[in-house]
N, C-alpha and C. Protein backbone atom coordinates (compact mmCIF):
# COMPACT_ATOMS: atom_id res chain seq x y z
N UNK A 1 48.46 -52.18 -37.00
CA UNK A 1 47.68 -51.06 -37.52
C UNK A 1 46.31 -51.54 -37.99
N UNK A 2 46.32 -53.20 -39.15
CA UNK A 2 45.06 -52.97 -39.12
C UNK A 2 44.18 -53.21 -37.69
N UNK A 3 44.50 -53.98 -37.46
CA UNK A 3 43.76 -54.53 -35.93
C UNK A 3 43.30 -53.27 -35.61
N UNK A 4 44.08 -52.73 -35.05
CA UNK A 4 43.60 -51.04 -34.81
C UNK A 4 42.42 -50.52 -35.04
N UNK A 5 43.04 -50.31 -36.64
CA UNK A 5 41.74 -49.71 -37.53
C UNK A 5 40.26 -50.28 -37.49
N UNK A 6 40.55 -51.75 -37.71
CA UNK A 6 39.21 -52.88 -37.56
C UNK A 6 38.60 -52.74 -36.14
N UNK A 7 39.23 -52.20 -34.72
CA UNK A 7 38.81 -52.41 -33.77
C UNK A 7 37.71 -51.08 -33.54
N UNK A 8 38.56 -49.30 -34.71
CA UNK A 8 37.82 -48.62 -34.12
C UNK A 8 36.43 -48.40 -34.97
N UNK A 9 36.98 -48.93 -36.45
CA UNK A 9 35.54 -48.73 -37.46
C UNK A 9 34.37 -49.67 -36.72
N UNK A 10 34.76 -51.03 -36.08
CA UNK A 10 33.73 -51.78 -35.31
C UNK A 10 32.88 -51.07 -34.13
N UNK A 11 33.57 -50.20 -33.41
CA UNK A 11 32.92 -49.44 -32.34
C UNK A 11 32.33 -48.56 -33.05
N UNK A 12 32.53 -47.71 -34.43
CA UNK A 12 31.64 -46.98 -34.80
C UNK A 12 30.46 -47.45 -35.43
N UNK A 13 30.70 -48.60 -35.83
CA UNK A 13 29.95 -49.55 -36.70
C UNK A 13 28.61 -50.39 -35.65
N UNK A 14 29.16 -50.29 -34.48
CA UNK A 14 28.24 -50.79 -33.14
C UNK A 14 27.24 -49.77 -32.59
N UNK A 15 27.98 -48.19 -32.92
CA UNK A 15 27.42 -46.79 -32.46
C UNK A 15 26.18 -46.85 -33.49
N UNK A 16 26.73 -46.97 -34.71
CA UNK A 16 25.49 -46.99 -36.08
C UNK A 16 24.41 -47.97 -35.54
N UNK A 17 24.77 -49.30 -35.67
CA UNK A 17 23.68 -50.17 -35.07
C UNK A 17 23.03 -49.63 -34.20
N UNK A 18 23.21 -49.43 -32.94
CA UNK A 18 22.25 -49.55 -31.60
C UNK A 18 21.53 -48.12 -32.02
N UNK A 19 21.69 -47.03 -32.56
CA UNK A 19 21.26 -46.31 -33.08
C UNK A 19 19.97 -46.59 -34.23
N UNK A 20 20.08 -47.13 -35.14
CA UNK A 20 19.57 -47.47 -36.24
C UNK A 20 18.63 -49.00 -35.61
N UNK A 21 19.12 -49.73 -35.13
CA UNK A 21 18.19 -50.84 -34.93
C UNK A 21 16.93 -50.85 -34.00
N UNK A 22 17.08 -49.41 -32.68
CA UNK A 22 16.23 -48.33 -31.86
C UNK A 22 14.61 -47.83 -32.93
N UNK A 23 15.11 -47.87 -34.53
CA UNK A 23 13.82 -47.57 -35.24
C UNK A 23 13.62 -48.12 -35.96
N UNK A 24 14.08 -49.21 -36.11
CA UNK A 24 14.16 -50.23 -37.22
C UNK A 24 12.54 -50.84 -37.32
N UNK A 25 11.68 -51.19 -38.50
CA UNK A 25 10.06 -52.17 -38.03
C UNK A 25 11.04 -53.95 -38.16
N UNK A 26 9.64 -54.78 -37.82
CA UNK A 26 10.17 -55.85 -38.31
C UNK A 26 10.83 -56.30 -39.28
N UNK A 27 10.44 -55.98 -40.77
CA UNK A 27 11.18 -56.53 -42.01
C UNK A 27 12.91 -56.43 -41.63
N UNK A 28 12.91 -54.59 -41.00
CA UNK A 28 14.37 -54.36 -41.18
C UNK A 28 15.36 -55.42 -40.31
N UNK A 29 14.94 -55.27 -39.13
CA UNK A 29 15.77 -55.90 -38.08
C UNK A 29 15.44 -57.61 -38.32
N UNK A 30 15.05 -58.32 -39.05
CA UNK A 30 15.37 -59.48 -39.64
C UNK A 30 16.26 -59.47 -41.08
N UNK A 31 16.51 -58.39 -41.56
CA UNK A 31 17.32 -58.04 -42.62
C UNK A 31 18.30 -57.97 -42.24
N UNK A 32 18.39 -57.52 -41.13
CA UNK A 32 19.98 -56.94 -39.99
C UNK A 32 20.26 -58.19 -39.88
N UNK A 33 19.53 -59.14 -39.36
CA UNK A 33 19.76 -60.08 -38.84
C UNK A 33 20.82 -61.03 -39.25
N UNK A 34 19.95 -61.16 -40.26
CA UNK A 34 21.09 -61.94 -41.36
C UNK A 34 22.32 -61.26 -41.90
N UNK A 35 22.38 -60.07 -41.95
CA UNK A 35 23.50 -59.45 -42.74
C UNK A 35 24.23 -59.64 -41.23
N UNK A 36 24.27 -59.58 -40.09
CA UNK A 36 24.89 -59.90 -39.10
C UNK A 36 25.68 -61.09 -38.49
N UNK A 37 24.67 -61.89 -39.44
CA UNK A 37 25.12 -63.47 -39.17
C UNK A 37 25.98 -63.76 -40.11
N UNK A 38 25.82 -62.65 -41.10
CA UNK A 38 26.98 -62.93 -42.57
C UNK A 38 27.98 -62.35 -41.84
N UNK A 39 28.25 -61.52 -41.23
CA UNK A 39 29.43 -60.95 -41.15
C UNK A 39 30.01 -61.59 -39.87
N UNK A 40 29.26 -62.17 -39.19
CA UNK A 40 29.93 -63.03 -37.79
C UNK A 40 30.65 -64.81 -38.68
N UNK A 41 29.81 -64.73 -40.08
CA UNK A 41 30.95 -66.02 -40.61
C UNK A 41 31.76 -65.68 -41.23
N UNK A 42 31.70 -64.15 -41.91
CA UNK A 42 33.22 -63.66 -42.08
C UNK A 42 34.41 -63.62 -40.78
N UNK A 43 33.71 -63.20 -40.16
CA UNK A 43 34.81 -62.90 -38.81
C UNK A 43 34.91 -63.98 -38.07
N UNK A 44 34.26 -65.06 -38.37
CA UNK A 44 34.43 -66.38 -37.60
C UNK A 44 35.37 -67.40 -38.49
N UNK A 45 35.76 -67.35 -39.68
CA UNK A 45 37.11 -67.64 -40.11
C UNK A 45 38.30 -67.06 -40.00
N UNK A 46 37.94 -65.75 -39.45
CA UNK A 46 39.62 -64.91 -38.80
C UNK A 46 39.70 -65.23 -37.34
N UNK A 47 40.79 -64.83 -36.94
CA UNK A 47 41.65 -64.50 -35.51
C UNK A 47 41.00 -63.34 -34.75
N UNK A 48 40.43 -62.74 -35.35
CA UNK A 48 40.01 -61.43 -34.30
C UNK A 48 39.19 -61.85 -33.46
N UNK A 49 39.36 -61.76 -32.40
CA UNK A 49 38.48 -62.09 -30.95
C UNK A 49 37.82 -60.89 -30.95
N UNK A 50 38.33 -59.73 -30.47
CA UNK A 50 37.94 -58.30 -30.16
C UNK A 50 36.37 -58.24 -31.66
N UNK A 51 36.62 -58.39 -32.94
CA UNK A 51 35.79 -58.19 -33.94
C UNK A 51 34.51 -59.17 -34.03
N UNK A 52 35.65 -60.29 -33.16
CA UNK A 52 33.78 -61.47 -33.31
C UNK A 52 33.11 -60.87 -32.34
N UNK A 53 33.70 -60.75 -30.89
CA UNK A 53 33.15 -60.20 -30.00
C UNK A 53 32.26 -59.28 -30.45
N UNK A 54 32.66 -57.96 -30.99
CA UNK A 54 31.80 -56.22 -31.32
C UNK A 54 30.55 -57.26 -32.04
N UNK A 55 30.72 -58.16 -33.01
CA UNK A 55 29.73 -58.35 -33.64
C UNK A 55 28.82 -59.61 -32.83
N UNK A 56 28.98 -59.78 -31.75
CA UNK A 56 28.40 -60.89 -30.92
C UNK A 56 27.29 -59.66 -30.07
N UNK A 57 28.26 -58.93 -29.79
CA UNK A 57 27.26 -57.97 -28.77
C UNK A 57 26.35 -57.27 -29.65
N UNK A 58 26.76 -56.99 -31.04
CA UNK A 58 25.36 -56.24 -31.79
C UNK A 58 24.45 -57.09 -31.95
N UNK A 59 24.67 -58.94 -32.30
CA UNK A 59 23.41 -59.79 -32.03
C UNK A 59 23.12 -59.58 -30.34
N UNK A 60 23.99 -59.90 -29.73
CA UNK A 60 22.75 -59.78 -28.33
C UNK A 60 22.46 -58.46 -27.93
N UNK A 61 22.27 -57.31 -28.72
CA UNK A 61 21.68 -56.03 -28.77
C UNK A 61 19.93 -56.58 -29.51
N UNK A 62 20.64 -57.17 -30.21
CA UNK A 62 19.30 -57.51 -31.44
C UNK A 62 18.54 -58.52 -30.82
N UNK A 63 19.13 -59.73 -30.28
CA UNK A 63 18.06 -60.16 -29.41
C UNK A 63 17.40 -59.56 -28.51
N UNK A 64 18.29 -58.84 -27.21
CA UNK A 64 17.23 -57.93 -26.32
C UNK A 64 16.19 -56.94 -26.94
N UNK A 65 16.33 -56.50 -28.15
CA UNK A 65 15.98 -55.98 -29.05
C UNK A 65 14.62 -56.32 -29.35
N UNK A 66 14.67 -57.73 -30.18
CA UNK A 66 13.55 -58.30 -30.65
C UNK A 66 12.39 -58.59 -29.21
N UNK A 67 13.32 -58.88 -28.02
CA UNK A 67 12.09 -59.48 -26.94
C UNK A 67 11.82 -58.37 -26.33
N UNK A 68 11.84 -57.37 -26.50
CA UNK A 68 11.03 -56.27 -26.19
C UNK A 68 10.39 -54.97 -27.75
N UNK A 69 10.41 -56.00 -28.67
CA UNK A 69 9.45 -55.20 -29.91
C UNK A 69 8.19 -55.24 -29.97
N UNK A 70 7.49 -55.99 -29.38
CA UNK A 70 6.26 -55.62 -29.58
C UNK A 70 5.69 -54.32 -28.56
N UNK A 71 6.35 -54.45 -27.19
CA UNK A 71 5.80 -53.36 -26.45
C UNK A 71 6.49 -51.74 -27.04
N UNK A 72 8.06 -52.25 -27.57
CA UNK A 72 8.23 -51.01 -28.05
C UNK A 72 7.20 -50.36 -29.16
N UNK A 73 7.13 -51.20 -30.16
CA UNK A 73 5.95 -50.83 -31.23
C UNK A 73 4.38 -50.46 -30.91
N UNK A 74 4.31 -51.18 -29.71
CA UNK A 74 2.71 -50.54 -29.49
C UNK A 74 3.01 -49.26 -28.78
N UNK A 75 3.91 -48.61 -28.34
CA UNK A 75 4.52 -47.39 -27.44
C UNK A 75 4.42 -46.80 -28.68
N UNK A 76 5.47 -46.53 -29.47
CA UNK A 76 5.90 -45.80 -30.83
C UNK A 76 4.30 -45.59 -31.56
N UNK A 77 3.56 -47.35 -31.90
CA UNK A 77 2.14 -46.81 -32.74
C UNK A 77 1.05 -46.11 -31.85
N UNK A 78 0.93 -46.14 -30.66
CA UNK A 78 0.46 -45.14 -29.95
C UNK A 78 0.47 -43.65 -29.94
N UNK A 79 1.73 -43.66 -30.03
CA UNK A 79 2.15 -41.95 -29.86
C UNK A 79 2.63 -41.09 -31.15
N UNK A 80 2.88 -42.05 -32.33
CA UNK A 80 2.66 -41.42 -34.20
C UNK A 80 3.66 -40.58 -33.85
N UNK A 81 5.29 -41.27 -33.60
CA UNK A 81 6.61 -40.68 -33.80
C UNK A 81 6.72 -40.16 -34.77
N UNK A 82 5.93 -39.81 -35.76
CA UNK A 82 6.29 -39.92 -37.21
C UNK A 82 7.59 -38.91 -37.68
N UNK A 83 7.29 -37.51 -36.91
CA UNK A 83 8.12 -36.26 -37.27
C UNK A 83 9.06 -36.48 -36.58
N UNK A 84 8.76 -37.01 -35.05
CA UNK A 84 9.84 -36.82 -34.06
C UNK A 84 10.87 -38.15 -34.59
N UNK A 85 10.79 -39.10 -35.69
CA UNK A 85 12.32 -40.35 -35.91
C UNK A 85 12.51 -39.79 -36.72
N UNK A 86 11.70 -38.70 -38.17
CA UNK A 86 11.96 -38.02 -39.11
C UNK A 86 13.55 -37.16 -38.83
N UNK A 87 13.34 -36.49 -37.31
CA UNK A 87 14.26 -35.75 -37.04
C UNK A 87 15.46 -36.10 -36.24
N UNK A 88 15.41 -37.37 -35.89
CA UNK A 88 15.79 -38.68 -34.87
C UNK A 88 17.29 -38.47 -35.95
N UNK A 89 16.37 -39.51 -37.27
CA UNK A 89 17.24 -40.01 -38.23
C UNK A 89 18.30 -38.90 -38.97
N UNK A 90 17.74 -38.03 -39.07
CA UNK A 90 18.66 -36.76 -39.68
C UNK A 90 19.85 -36.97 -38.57
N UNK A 91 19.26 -36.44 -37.37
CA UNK A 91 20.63 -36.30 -36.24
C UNK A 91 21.60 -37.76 -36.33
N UNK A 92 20.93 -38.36 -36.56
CA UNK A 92 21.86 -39.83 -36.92
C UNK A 92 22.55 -39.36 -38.21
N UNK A 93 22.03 -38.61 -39.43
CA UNK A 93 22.91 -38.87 -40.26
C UNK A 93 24.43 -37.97 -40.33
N UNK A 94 23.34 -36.64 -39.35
CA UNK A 94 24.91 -35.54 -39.73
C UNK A 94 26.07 -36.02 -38.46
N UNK A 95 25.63 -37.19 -37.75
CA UNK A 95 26.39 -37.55 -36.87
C UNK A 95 27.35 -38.66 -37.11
N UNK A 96 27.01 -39.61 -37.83
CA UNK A 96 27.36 -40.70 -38.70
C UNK A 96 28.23 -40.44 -39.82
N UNK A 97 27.60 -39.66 -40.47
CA UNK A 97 28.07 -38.92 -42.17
C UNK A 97 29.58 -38.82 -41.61
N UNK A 98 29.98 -37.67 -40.70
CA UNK A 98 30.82 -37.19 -40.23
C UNK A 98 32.23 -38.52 -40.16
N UNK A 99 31.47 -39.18 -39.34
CA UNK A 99 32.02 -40.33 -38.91
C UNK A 99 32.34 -41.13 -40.40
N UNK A 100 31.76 -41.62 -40.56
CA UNK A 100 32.06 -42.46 -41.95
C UNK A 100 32.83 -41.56 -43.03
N UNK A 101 33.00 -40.35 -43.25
CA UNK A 101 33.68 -39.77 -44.01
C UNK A 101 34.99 -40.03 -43.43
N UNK A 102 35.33 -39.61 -41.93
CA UNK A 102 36.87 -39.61 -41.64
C UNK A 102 36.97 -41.44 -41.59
N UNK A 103 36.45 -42.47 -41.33
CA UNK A 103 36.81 -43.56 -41.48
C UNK A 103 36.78 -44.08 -42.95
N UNK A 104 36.33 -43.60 -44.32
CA UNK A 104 36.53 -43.65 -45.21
C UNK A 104 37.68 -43.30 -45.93
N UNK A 105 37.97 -41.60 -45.10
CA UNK A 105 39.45 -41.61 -45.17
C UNK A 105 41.56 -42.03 -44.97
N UNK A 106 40.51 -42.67 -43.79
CA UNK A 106 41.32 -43.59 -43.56
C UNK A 106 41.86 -44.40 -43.93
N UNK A 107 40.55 -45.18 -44.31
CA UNK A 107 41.01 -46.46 -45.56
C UNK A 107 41.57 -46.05 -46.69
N UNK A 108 41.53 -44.89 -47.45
CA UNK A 108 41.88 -44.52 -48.39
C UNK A 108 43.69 -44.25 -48.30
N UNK A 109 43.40 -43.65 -46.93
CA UNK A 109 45.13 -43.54 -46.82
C UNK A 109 45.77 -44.84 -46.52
N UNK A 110 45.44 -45.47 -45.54
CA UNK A 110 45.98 -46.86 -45.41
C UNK A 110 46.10 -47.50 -46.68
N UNK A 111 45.02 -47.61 -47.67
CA UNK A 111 45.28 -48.99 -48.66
C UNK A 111 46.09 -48.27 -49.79
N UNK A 112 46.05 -46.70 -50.39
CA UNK A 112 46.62 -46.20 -51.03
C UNK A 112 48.40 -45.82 -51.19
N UNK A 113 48.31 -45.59 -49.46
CA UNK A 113 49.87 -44.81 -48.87
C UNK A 113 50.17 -43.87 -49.09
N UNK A 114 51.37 -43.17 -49.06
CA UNK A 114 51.56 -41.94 -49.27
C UNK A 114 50.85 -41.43 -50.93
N UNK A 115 49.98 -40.50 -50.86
CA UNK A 115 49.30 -39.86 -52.13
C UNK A 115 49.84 -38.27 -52.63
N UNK A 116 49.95 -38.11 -53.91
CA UNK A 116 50.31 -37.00 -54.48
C UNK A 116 49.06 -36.19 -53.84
N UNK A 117 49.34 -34.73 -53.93
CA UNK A 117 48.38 -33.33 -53.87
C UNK A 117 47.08 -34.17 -54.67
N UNK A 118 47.46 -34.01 -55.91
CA UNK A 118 46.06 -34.48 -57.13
C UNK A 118 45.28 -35.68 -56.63
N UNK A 119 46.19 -36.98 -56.24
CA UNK A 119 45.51 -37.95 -55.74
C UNK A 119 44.88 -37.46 -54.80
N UNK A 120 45.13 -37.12 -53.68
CA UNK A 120 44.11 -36.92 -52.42
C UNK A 120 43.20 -36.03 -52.90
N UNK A 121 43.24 -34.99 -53.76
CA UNK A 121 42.12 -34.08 -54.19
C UNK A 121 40.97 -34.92 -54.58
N UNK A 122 41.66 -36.14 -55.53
CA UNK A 122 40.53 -36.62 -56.02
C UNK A 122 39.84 -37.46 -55.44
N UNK A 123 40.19 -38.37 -54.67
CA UNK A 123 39.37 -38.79 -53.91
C UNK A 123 38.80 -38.12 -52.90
N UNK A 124 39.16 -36.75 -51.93
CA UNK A 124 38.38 -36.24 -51.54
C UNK A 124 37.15 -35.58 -52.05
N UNK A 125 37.19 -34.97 -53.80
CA UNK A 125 36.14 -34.83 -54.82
C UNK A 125 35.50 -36.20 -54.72
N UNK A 126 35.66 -37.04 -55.20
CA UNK A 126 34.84 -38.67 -55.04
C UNK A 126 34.30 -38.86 -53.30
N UNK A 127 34.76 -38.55 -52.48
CA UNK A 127 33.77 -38.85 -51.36
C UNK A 127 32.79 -37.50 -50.92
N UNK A 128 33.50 -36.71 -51.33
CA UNK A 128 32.46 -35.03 -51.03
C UNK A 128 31.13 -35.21 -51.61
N UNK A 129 31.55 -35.72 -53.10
CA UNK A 129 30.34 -35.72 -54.30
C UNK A 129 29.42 -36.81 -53.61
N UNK A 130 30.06 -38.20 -53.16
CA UNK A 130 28.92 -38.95 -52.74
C UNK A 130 28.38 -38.37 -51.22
N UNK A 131 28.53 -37.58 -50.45
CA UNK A 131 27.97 -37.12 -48.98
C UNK A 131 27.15 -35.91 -49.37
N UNK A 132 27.68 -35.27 -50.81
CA UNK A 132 26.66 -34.11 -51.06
C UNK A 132 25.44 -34.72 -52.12
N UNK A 133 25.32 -36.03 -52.69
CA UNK A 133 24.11 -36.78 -53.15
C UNK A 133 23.43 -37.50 -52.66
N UNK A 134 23.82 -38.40 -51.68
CA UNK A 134 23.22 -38.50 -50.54
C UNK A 134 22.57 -37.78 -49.47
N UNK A 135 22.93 -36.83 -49.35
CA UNK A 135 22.61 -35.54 -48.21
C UNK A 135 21.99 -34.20 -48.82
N UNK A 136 21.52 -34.78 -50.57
CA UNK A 136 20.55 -33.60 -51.17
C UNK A 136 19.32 -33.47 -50.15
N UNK A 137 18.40 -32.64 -50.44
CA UNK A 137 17.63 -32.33 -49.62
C UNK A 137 16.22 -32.97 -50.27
N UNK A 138 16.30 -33.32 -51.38
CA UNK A 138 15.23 -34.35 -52.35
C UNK A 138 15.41 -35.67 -51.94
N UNK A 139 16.94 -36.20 -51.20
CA UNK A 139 16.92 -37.93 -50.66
C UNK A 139 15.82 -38.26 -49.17
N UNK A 140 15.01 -38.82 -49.43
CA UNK A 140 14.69 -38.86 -47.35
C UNK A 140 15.80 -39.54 -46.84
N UNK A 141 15.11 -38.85 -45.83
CA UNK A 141 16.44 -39.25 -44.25
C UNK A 141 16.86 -40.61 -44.26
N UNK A 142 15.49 -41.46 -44.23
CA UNK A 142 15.70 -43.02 -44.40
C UNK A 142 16.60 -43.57 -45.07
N UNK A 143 16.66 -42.72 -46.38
CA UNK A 143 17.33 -43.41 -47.74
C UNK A 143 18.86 -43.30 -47.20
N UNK A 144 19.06 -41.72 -46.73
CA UNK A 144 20.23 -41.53 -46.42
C UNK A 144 20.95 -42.27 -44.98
N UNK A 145 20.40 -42.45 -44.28
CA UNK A 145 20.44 -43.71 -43.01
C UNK A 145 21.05 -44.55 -43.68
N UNK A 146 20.31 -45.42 -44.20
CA UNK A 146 20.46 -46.68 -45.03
C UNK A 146 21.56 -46.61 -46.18
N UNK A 147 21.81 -45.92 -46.61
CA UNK A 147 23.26 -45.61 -47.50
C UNK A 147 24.26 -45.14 -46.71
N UNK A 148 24.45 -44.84 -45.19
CA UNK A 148 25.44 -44.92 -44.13
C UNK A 148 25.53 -46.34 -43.63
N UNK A 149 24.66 -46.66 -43.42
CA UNK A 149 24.54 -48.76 -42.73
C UNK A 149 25.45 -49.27 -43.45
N UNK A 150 24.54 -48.89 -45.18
CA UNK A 150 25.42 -50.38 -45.99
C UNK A 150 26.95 -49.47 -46.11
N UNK A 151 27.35 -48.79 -46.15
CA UNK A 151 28.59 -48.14 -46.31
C UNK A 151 29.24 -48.75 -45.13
N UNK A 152 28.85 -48.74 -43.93
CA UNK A 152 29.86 -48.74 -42.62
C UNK A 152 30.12 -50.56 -42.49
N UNK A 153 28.30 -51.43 -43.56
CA UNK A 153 28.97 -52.44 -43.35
C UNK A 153 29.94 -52.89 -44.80
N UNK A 154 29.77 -52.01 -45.60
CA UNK A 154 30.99 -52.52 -46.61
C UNK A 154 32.09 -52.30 -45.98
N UNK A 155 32.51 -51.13 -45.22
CA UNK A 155 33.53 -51.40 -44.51
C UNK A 155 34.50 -52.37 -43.90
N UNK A 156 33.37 -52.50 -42.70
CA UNK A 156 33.20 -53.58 -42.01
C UNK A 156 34.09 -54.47 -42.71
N UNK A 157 33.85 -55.21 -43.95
CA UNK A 157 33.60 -56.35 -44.38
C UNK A 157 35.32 -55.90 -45.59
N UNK A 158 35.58 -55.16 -45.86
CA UNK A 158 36.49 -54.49 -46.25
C UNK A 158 37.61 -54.67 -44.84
N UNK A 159 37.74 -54.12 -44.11
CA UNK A 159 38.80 -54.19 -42.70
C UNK A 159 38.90 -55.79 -42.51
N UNK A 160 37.66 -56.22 -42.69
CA UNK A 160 38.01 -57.83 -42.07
C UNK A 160 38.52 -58.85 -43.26
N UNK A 161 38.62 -58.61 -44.35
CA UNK A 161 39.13 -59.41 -45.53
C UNK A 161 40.40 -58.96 -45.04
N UNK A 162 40.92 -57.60 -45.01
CA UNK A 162 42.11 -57.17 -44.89
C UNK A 162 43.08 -57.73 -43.28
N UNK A 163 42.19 -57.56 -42.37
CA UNK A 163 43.00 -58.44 -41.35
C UNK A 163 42.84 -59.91 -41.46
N UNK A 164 42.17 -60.26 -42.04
CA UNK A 164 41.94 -62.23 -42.16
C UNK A 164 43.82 -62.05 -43.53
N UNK A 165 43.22 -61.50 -44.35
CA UNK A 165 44.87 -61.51 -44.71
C UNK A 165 45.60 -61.68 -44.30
N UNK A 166 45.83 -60.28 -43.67
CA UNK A 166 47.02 -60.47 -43.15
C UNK A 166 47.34 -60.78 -41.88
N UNK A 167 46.36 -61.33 -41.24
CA UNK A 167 46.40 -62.81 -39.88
C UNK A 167 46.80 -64.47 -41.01
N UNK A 168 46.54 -64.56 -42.30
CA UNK A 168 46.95 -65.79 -42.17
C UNK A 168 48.31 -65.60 -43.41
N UNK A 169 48.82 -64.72 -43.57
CA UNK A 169 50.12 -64.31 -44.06
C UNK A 169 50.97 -64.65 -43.49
């Protein structure tokens, strides 16, 4: 089961990337960089092949990535995307949001187990409240992007403590 789980939050977690790293400037995608390389030495002390792999192909996303940024950036500063990633990023978030809510739920049921009525209420109140403060209409899009990333990679990093567990159990 976890394997499972770790295999499908990684494909969503790969969907987020190639998405998000598409508008990323320089600072970000050397920020990625490293948080990528952190999580390939988490997953490079476990057994998961399939998880080093997902996170091998988001670096060689990021390399093909980087050797074609400058022409992408002079394309993009040419043509003053400004409104059109404004509206890019939204569609990323109500698309993502979605996503990361039911894989949030997940985890909640997996690490919890069977939950009373009240329990599941409340944590569905605790994740509603954080998708409806995040997704005020006073947060920018960016902010809210970026509070889906680091969420999908706390995940991430959450699934893989949990299968490195219980791979060396």
């Amino acid at each position: 089961m976890a394997r499972q789980e770790t295999a499908k939050l990684t494909d969503s977690f790969q969907s987020v990337l190639s998405d998000v790293i598409s508008l990323m400037d320089d600072s970000g995608l050397f920020r990625l960089r490293g948080e990528l390389n952190a999580i390939r030495a988490v997953v490079g002390g476990g057994k998961d092949k399939a998880l080093a792999a997902s996170v091998e192909r988001a670096l060689g996303l990021f390399r093909i990535l980087m050797s074609g940024l400058s022409e992408g950036l002079a394309f993009a500063g040419s043509r003053q995307y400004v409104y059109g990633s404004t509206a890019v990023l939204g569609g990323l978030y109500r698309v993502y949001s979605a996503s990361l809510y039911d894989d949030l739920w997940d985890l909640a049921r997996e690490f919890r187990g069977p939950m009373s009525q009240d329990l599941a209420r409340e944590i569905q109140a605790i994740m509603d409240r954080f998708f409806r403060e995040i997704g005020a209409p006073e947060v920018p899009v960016d902010v809210r992007v970026a509070a889906l990333y680091q969420m999908y990679g706390m995940l991430v990093l959450v699934r893989c403590a949990d299968l490195l567990q219980r791979l060396l159990a």
